[in-house]
Protein backbone atom coordinates (compact mmCIF):
# COMPACT_ATOMS: atom_id res chain seq x y z
CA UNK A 1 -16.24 -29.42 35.34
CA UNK A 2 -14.47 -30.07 38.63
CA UNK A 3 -11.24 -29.01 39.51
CA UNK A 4 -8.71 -30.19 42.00
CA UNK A 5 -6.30 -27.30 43.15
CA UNK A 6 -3.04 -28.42 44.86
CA UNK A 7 -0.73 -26.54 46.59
CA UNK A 8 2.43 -27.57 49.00
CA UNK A 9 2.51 -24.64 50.67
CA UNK A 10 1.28 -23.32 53.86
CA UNK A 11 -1.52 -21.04 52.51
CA UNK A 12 -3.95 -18.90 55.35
CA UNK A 13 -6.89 -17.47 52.57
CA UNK A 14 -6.60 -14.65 54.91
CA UNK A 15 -3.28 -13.17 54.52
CA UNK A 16 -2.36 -10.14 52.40
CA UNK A 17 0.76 -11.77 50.76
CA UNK A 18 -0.02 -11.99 47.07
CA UNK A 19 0.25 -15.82 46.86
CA UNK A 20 -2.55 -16.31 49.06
CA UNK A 21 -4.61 -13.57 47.23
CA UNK A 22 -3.84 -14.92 44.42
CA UNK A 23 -4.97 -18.30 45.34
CA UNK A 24 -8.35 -17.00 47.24
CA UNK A 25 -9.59 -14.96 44.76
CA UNK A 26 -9.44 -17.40 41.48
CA UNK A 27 -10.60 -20.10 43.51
CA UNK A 28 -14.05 -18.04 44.24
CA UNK A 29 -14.30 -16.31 41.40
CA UNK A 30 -13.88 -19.94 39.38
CA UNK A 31 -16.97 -21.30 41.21
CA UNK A 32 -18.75 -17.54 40.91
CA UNK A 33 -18.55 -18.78 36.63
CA UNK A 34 -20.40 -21.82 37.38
CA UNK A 35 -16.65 -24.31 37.85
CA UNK A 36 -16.68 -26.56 40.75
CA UNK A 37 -13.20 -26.76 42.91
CA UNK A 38 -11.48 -27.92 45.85
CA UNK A 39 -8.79 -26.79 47.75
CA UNK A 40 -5.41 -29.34 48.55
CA UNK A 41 -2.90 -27.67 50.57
CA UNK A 42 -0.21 -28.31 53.59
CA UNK A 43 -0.99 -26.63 57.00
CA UNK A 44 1.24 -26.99 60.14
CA UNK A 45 -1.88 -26.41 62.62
CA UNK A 46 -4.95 -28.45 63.40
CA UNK A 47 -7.16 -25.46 61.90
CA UNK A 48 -7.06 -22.09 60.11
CA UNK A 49 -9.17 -19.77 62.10
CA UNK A 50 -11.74 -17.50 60.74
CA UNK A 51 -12.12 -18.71 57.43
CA UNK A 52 -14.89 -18.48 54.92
CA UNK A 53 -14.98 -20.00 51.25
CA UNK A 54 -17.16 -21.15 49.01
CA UNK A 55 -15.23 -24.22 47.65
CA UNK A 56 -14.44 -27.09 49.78
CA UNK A 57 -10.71 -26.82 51.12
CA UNK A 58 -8.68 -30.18 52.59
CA UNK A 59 -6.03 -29.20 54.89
CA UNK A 60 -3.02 -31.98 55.33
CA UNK A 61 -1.55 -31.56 58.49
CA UNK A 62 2.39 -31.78 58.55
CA UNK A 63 4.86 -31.05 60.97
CA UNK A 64 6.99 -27.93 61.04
CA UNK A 65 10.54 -28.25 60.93
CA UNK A 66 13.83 -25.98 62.10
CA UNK A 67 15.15 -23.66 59.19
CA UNK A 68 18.12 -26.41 58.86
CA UNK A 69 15.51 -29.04 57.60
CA UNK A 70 13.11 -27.31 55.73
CA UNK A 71 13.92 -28.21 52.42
CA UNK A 72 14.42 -31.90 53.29
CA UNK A 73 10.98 -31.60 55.50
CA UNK A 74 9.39 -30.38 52.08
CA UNK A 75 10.61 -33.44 50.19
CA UNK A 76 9.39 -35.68 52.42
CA UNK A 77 5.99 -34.06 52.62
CA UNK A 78 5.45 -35.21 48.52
CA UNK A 79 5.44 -38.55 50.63
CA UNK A 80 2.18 -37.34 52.53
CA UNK A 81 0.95 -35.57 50.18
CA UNK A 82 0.28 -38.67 47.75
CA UNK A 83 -0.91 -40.57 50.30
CA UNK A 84 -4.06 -37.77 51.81
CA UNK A 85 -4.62 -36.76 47.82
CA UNK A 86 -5.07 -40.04 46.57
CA UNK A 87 -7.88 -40.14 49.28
CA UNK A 88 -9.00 -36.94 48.37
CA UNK A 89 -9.29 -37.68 44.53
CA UNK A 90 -11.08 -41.34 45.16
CA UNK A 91 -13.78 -39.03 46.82
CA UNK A 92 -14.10 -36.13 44.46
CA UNK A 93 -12.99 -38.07 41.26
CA UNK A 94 -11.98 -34.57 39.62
CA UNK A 95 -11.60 -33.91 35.87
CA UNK A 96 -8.49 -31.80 36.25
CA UNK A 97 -5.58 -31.53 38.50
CA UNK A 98 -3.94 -28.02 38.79
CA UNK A 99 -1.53 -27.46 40.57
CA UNK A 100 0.78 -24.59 42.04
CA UNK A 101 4.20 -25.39 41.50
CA UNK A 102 6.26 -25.52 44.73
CA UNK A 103 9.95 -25.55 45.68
CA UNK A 104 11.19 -29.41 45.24
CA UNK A 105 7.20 -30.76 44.88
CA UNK A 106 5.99 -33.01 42.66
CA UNK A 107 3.19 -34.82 44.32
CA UNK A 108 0.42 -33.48 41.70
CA UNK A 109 2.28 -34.37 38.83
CA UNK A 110 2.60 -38.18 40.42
CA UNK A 111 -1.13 -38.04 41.43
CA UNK A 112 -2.90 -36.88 37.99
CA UNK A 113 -0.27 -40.18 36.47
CA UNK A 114 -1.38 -42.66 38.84
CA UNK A 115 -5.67 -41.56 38.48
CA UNK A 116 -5.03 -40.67 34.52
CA UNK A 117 -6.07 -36.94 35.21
CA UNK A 118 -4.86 -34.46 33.17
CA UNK A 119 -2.09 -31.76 34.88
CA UNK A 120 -2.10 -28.26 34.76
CA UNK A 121 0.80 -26.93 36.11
CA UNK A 122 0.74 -23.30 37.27
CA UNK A 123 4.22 -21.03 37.55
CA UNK A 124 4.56 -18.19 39.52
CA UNK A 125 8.21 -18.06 39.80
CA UNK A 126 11.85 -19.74 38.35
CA UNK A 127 11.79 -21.78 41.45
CA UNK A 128 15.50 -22.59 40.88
CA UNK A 129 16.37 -19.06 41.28
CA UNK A 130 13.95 -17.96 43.59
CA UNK A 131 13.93 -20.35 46.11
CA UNK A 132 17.38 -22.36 45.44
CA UNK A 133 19.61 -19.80 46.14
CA UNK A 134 18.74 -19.99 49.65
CA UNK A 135 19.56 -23.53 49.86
CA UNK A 136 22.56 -25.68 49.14
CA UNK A 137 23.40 -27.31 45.73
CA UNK A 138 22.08 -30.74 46.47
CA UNK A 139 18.47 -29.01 46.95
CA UNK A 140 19.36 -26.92 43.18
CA UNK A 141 19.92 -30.21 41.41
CA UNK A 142 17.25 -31.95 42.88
CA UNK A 143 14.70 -28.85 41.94
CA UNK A 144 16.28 -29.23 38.46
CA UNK A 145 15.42 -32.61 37.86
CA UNK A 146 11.99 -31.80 39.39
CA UNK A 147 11.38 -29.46 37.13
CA UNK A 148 12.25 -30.99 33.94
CA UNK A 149 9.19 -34.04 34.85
CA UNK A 150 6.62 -31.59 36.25
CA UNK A 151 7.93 -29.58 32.40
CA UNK A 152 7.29 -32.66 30.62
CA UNK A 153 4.52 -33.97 32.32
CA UNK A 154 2.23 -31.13 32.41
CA UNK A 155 -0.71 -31.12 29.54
CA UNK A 156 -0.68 -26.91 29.74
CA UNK A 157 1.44 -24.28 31.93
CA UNK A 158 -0.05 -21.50 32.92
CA UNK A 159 2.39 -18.60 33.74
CA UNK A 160 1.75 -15.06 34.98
CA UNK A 161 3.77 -12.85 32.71
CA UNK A 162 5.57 -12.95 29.39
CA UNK A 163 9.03 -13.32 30.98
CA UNK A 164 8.20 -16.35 32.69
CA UNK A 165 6.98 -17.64 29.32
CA UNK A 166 10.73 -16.79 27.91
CA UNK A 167 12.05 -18.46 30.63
CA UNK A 168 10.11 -21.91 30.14
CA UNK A 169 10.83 -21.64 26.42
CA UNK A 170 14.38 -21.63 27.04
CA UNK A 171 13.66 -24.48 29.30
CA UNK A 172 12.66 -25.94 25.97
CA UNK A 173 9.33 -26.54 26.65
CA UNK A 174 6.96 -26.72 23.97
CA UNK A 175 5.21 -22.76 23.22
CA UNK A 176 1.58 -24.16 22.48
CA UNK A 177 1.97 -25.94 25.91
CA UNK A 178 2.33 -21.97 27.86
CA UNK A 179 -0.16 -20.29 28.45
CA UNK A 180 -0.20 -16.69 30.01
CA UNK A 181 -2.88 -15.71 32.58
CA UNK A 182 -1.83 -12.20 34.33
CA UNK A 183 -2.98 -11.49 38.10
CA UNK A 184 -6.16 -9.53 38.96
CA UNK A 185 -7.90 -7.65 41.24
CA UNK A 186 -11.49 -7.88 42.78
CA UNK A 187 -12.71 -4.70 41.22
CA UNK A 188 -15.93 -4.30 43.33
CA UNK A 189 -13.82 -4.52 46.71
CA UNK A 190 -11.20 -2.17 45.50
CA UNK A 191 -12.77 1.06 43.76
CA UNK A 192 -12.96 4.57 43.62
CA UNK A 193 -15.92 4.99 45.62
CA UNK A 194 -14.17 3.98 49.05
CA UNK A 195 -13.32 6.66 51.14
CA UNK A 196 -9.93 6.88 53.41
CA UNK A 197 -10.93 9.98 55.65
CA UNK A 198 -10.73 7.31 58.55
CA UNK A 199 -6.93 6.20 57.82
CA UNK A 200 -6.41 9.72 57.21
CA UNK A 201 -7.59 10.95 60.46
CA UNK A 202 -5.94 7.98 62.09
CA UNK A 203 -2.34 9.34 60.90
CA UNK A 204 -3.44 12.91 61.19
CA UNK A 205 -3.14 13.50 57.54
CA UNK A 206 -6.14 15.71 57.39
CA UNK A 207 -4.32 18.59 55.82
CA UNK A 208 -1.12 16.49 54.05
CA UNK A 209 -0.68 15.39 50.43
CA UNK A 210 -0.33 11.63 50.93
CA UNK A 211 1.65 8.97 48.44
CA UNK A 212 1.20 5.26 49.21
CA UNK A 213 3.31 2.42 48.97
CA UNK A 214 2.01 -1.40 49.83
CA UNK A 215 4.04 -4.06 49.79
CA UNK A 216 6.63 -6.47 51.42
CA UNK A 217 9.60 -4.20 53.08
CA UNK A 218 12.07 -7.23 53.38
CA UNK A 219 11.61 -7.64 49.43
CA UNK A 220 14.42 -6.03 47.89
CA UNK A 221 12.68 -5.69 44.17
CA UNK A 222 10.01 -3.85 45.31
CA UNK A 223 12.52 -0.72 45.68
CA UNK A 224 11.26 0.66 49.13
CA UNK A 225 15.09 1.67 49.82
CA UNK A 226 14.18 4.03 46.53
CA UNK A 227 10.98 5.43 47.68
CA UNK A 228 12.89 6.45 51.15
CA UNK A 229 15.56 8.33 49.21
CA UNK A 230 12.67 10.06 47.25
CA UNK A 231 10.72 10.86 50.73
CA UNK A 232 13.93 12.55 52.02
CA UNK A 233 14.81 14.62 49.12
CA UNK A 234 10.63 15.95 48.86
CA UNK A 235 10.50 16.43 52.80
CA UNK A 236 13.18 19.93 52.18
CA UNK A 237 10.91 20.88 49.18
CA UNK A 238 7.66 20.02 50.05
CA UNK A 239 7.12 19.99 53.91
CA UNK A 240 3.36 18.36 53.61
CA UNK A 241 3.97 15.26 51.88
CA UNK A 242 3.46 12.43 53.60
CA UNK A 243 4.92 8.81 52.71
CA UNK A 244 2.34 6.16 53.87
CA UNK A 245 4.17 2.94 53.76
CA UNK A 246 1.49 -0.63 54.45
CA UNK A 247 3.07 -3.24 54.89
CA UNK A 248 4.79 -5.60 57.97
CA UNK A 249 7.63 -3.86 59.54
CA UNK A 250 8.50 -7.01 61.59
CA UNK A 251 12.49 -7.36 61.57
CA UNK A 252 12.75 -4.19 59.28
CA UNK A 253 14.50 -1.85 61.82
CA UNK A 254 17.53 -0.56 59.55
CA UNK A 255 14.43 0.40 57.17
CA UNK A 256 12.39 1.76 60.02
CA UNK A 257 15.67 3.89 61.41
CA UNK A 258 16.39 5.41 58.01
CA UNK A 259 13.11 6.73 56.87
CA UNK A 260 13.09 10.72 57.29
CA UNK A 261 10.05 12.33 59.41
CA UNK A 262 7.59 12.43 56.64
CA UNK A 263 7.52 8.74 56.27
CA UNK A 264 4.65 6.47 58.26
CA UNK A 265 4.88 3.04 58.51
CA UNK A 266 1.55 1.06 59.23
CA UNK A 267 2.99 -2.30 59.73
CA UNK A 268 0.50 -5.64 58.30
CA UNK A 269 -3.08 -4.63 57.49
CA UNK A 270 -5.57 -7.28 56.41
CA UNK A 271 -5.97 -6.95 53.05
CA UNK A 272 -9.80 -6.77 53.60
CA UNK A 273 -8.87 -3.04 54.98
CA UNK A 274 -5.89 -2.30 52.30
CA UNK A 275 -8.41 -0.85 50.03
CA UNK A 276 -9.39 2.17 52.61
CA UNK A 277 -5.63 2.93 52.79
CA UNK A 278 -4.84 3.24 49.64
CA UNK A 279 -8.03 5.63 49.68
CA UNK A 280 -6.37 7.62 51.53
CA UNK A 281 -3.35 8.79 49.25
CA UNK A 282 -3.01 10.80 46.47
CA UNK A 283 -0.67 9.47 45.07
CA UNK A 284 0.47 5.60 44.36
CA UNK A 285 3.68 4.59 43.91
CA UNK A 286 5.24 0.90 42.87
CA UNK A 287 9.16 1.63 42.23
CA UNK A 288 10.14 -1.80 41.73
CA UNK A 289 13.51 -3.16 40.39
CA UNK A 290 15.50 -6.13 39.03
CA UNK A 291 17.10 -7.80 41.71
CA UNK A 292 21.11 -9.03 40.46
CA UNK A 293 19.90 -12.45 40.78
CA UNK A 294 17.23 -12.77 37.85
CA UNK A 295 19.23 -10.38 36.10
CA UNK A 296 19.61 -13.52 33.04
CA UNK A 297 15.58 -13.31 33.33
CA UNK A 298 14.36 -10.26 34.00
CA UNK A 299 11.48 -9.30 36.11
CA UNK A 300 8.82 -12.09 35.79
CA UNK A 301 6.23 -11.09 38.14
CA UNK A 302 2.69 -10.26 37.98
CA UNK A 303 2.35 -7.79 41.08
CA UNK A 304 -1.56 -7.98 42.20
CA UNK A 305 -0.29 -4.61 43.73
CA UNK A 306 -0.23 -3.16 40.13
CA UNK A 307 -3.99 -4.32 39.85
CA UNK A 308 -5.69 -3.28 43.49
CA UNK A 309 -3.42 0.32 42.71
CA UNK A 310 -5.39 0.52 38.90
CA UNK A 311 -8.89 -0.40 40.31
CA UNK A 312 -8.74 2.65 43.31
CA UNK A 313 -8.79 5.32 40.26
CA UNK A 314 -5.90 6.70 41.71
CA UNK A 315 -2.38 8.19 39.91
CA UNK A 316 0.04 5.20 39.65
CA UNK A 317 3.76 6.03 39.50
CA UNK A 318 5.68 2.62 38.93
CA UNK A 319 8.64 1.47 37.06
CA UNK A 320 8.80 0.25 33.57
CA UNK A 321 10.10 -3.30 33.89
CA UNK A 322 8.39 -6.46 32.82
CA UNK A 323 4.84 -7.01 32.87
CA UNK A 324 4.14 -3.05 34.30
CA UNK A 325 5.78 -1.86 31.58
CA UNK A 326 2.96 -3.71 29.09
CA UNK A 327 -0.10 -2.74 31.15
CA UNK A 328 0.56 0.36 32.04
CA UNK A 329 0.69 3.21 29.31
CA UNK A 330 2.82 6.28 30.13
CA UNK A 331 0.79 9.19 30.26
CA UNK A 332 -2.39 7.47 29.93
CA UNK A 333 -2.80 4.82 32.95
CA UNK A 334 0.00 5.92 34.57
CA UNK A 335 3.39 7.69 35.09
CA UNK A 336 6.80 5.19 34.31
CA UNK A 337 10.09 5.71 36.11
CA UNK A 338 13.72 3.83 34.66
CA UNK A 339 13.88 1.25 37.64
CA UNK A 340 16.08 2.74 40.44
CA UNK A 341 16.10 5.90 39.63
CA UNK A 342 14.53 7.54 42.65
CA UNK A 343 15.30 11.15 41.50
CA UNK A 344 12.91 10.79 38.49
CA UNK A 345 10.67 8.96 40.85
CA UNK A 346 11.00 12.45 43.12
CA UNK A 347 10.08 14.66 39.95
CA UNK A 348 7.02 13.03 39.04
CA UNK A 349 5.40 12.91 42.11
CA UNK A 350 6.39 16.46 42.73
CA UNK A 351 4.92 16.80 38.81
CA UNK A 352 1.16 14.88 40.11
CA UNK A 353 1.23 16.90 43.11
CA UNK A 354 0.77 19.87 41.09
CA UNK A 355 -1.28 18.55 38.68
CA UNK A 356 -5.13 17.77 39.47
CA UNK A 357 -5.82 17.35 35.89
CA UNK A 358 -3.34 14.60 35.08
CA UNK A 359 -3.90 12.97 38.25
CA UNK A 360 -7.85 12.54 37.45
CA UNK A 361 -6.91 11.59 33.94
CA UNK A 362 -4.64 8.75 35.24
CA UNK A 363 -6.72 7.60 38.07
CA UNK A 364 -10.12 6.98 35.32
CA UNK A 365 -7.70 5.53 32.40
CA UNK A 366 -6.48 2.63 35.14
CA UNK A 367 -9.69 1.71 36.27
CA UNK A 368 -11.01 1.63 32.85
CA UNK A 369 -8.08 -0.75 31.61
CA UNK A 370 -8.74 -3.12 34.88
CA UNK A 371 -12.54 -3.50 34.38
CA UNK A 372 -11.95 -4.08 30.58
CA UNK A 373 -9.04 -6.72 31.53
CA UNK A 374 -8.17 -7.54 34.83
CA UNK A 375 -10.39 -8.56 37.19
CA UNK A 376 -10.32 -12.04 39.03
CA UNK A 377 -13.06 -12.98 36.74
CA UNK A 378 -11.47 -12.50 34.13
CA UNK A 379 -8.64 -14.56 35.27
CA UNK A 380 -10.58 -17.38 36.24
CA UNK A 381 -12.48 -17.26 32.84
CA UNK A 382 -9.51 -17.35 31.14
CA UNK A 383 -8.25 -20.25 32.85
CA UNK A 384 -11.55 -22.22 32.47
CA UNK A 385 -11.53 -21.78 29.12
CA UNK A 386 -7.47 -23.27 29.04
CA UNK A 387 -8.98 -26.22 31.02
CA UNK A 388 -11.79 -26.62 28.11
CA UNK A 389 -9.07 -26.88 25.72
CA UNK A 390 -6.99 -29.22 27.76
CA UNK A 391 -10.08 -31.81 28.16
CA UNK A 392 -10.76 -31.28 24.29
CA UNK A 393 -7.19 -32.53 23.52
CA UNK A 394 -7.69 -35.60 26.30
C-alpha cells in the first residue's frame, strides 16, 4: 500500500509544536509497519536543514506573504499545489490520498477527483473556529463552503478526539464515515529510564522538588496563567518547589514579568531533548482549559503532551476536560483538577509532594496505559487498518 500525505502547511519535522510531531512520528512509524508514504507539503525556503526521514518528502516552494495577505496567499497556493501534486502523483501513482486539513485548502480533495484516488481527510481542529476568527468574514464563508466539499468528498475522516467527532456529526456528516485515531507518543524515546540530573544541575535544582509544565505560553487553553497563580501561592508554603516551565518565551514578557521567584522558564527546547526535562521533575502538570470561543464545542484536542507526560512514569496532574478526562483515570493514572481552578491544582501538588507512594503508583499506571494504547504505532496501525477498509469499499 502506498500512501500520499498532503499537507498545506509549512511543516519543519524538526520542531516541537505538536502538529509537526504529530506529522513526523505517524509518517515513520507507518513505514516502520511495512506502509509505504510520501510526504506533500508547502515550504517558504529552498531547503529544510538537518533533516532525516525515512519516507520520501516533496517540498513545494511558495512565497511568503505580509500578515495582511496570508489568507488570500493560502488560497492561491491550492493553485500550486494542484499543479506540483499532480506531478507528484503521475510519479508515485499512490493508492490513497490523505490529507491534513488546512485553513481554506482543498487541493487534495481536487487531486484524489481528478486521478480517481480515494480521500482521507484528517481533522485536527474546527478550522472555522480556530483559524477564522482571526480573519475577516469573507475568509469564514469561504472556509464554510470548503468544508462542506472536503465533508462530502472525503471516503473516511479521521479525527483525534470524540468532540471533534460531535462536532462533524452536527456538521451532518455521515457517523460510519468518522473515524477516531487519538495522538501518541514514541514510547522508547520518552521513558522512565532517562535521567534529568543534567537539566537539574543546569537550573541548580539539585536539592528542589521540581513540577514541569511543557507547552505553548501564548496558548491561552493550556492554562499557564493558572499554573503561575498556583506557583505563587506554594512559593509562601513550600519554599523548595520549583516551577520548570519548557516552552518558547518569545513575545511572552507580561507572562515572564508575573511569574514569582520559584518559577524557571527554559524558553524552546528541541523536542529530541524534552524528554530529559521532563526527567527532571517530580511532578507533571497539564492545567488546561476551555477557551470562550469553542465554548459551543468543547475541548477537542488530543494533546501529545498528555502522551510524552504518561510514557516518563511520572505523576500527571491535568484537568478533566475532553479527551484527558477519558484517558486518564483519577487516582489511578493520574490526579484531575475542575479546569481553572488553580487552588485545587495548588492542593494536589502540595498532596504528591508528600506522597512517594501515590506518586510511584501514578507514574507506573500511565506508562502502563500508554504502552497498552498509545504509542505512534499504534496510531499508525490503526490508521492502516482505516485505509484497508477504505480500499475494501473502493
Amino acid at each position: 500500500m502506498k500512501v500520499g500525505y498532503i499537507t498545506a502547511g509549512r511543516i519543519s519535522l524538526l520542531s516541537p509544536k505538536g502538529d509537526a510531531v504529530h506529522i513526523r512520528s505517524f509518517l515513520e512509524n507507518f513505514v516502520k509497519i511495512g506502509g509505504e508514504i510520501f510526504l506533500v507539503r508547502r515550504i517558504t525556503r529552498k531547503k529544510v536543514m538537518n533533516e532525516r526521514a525515512n519516507f520520501r518528502i516533496y517540498d513545494i516552494k511558495w512565497m511568503g506573504s505580509p500578515p495582511k495577505f496570508q489568507r488570500l496567499n493560502s488560497l492561491i497556493f491550492n493553485i500550486r499545489l494542484c499543479q506540483a501534486g499532480s506531478s507528484i502523483i503521475r510519479k508515485e501513482k499512490p493508492d490513497i490520498l490523505h490529507e491534513r486539513e488546512g485553513f481554506l485548502n482543498l487541493a487534495g480533495l481536487l487531486l484524489a477527483n481528478k486521478f480517481k484516488i480515494p480521500y482521507v481527510l484528517e481533522i485536527n481542529a474546527p478550522l472555522i473556529y480556530e483559524e477564522g476568527r482571526h480573519c475577516s468574514r469573507i475568509y469564514q464563508e469561504i472556509e464554510k463552503i470548503i468544508e462542506k466539499k472536503l465533508f462530502a468528498g472525503a471516503d473516511r475522516i479521521i479525527v483525534v478526539s470524540n468532540i471533534l467527532k460531535n462536532y462533524l456529526l452536527n456538521q451532518g456528516v455521515e457517523e460510519e464515515k468518522i473515524s477516531v485515531v487519538q495522538n501518541g507518543v514514541d514510547e522508547k524515546v520518552f521513558n522512565p529510564n532517562i535521567f534529568g540530573e543534567s537539566v537539574r544541575k543546569k537550573y541548580h535544582l539539585e536539592d528542589k522538588e521540581v513540577i514541569c509544565f511543557a507547552g505553548s505560553l501564548h496558548q491561552e487553553w493550556q492554562g499557564i496563567d493558572d499554573l503561575l497563580k498556583s506557583a505563587k501561592i506554594i512559593s509562601s508554603i513550600k519554599p523548595s518547589v520549583r516551577f520548570l516551565i519548557i516552552g518558547n518565551t518569545e513575545g511572552q514578557e507580561e507572562i515572564l514579568k508575573s511569574a514569582s521567584d520559584n518559577v524557571i522558564f527554559t524558553g524552546r527546547i528541541e523536542h529530541i531533548k524534552v524528554p530529559t526535562y521532563l526527567a527532571a521533575a517530580d511532578i507533571l502538570v497539564a492545567p488546561y482549559k476551555l477557551e470562550e470561543v469553542f465554548k459551543d464545542i468543547g475541548f477537542y484536542n488530543s494533546p501529545v503532551k498528555l502522551f510524552e507526560y504518561m510514557a516518563m512514569g511520572k505523576p500527571i496532574i491535568a484537568s478533566n476536560i475532553g479527551q484527558l478526562g477519558e484517558i486518564l483515570e483519577h487516582g489511578k493514572t493520574g490526579l484531575l483538577i475542575e479546569p481553572g481552578n488553580y487552588k485545587e491544582l495548588t492542593e494536589y501538588i502540595l498532596t504528591l509532594l508528600e506522597d512517594e507512594q501515590l506518586k510511584r503508583k501514578l507514574g507506573k499506571n500511565a506508562r502502563s496505559e500508554v504502552e497498552k494504547k498509545y504509542t505512534w504505532e499504534h496510531n499508525a496501525r490503526r490508521i492502516m487498518e482505516i485505509y484497508n477498509e477504505v480500499l475494501g469499499e473502493q
